[in-house]
Protein backbone atom coordinates (compact mmCIF):
# COMPACT_ATOMS: atom_id res chain seq x y z
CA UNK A 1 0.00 0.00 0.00
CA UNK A 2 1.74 3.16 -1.36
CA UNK A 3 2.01 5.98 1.89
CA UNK A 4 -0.39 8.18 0.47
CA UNK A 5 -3.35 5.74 0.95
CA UNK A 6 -1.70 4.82 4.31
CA UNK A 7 -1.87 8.45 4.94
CA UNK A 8 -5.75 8.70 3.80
CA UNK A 9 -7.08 5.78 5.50
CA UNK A 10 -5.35 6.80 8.68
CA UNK A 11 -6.53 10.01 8.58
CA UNK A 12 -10.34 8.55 7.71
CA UNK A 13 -9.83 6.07 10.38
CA UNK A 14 -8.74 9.42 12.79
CA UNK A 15 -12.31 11.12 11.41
CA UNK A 16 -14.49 8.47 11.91
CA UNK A 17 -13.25 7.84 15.49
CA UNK A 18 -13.69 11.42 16.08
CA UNK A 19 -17.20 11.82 14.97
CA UNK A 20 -18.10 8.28 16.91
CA UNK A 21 -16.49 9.71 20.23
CA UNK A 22 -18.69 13.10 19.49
CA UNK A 23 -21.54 11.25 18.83
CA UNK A 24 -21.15 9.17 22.28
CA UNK A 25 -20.53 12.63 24.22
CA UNK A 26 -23.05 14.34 22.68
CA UNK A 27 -25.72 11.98 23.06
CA UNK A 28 -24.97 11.27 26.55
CA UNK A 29 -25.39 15.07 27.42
CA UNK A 30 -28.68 14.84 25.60
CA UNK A 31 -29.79 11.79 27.33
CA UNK A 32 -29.69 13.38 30.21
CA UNK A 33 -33.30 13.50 32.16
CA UNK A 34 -34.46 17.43 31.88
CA UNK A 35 -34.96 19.84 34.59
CA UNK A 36 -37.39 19.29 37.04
CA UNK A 37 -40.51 21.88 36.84
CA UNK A 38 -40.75 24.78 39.16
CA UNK A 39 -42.33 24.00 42.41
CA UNK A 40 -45.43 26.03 43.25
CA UNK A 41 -45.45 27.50 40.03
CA UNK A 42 -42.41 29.29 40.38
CA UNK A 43 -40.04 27.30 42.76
CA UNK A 44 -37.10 25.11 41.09
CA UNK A 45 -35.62 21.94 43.23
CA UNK A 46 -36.85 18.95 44.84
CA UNK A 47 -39.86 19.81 47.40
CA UNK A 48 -37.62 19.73 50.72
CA UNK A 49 -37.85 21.12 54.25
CA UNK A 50 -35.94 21.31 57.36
CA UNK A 51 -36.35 17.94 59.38
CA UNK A 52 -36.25 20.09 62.88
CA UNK A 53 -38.34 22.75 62.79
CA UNK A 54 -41.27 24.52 61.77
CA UNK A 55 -42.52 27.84 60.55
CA UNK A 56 -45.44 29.61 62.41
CA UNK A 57 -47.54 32.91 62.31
CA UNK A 58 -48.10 34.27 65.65
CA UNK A 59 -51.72 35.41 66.38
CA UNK A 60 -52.00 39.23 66.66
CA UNK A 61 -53.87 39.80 70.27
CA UNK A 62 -51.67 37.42 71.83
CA UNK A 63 -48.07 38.44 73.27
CA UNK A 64 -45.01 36.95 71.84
CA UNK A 65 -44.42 35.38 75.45
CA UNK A 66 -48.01 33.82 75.85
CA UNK A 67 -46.89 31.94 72.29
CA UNK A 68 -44.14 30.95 73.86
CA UNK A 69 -45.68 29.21 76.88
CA UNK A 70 -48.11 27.31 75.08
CA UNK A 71 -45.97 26.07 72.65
CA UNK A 72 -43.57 25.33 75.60
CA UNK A 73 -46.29 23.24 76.75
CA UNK A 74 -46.16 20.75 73.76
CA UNK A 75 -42.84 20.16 74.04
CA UNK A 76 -41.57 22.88 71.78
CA UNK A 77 -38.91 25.71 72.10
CA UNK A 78 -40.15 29.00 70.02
CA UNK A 79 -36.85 30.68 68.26
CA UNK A 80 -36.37 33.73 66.66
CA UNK A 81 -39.97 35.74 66.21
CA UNK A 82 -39.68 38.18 62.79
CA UNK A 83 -41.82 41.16 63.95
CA UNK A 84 -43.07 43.30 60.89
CA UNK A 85 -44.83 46.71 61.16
CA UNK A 86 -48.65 47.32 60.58
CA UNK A 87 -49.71 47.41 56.62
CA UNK A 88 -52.46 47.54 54.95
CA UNK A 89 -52.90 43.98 54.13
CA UNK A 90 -51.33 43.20 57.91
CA UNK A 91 -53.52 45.96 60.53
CA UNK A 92 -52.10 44.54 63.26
CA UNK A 93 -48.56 43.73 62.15
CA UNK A 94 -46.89 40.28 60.80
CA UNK A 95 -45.09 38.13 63.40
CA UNK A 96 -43.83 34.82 62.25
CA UNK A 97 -41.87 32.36 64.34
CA UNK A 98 -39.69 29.56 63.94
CA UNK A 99 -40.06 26.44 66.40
CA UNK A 100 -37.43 24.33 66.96
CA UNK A 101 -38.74 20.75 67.29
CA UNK A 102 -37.52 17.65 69.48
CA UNK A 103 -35.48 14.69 68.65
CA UNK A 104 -38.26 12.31 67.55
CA UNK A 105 -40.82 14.67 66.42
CA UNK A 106 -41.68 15.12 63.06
CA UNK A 107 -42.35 18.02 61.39
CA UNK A 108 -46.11 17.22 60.22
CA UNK A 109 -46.86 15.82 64.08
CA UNK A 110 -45.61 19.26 65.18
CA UNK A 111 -47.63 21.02 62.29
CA UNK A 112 -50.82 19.34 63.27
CA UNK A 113 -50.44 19.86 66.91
CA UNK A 114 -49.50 23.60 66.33
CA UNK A 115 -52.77 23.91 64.45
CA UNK A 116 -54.81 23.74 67.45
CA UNK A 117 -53.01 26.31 69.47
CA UNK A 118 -55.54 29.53 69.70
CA UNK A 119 -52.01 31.61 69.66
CA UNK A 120 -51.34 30.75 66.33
CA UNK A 121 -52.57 31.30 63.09
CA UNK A 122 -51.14 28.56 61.14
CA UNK A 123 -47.84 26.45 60.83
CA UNK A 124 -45.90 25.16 58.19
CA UNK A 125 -42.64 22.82 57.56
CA UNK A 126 -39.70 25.26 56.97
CA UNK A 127 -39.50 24.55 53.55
CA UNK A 128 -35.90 25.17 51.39
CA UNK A 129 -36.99 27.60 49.21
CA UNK A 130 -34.23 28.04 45.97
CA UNK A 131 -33.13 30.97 44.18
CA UNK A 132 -34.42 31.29 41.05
């Protein structure tokens, strides 16, 4: 075989390795599953929340110690209280709490038991929430 054919079926060997290898890569990326869809209509991520606390809103009559005592009473330990200043959608203000939850108790158990405290409006996991 004279060296220029050498030279030309090296160099198609060289190509069609090439393109195979690209191929592979390429299709590989592409096989990739997609993007999962926004959470909530606008929230990206898997649907995850803290595993040791909870999120409440305080109730507006009652004092930010009197929440404490009565979630004390379950069991609970009330952390830092966000106060926010009267609005127009919020006449008597916006306080929301976070409760720190014991060892063995699950966030829904604490969710549900929250629920029936007169002292608070509602509680909710404290879910990751993911820039977008």
């Amino acid at each position: 075989m004279p060296i220029r054919h050498r030279k030309t079926a090296w160099l198609f060997s060289l190509l069609t390795l090439s393109a195979i290898l690209l191929w592979a890569v390429a299709d590989g990326a592409l096989a990739q599953s997609p993007a999962p869809a926004p959470r909530g209509g606008w929230q990206p991520g898997p649907d995850t929340y803290h595993p040791s606390r909870v999120v409440v809103r305080l109730a507006d009559a009652v004092s930010a110690e009197a929440a404490s005592d009565s979630i004390g009473r379950l069991g609970y330990t009330l952390g830092r209280v966000a106060e926010f200043e009267p609005s127009a959608a919020f006449p008597g203000g916006l306080r929301i709490g976070v409760i720190n939850l014991p060892l063995k108790e699950t966030p829904d158990d604490a969710v549900a038991k929250l629920s029936r405290v007169p002292a608070i409006v509602y509680a909710e996991r404290d879910y990751t929430r993911y820039k977008v």
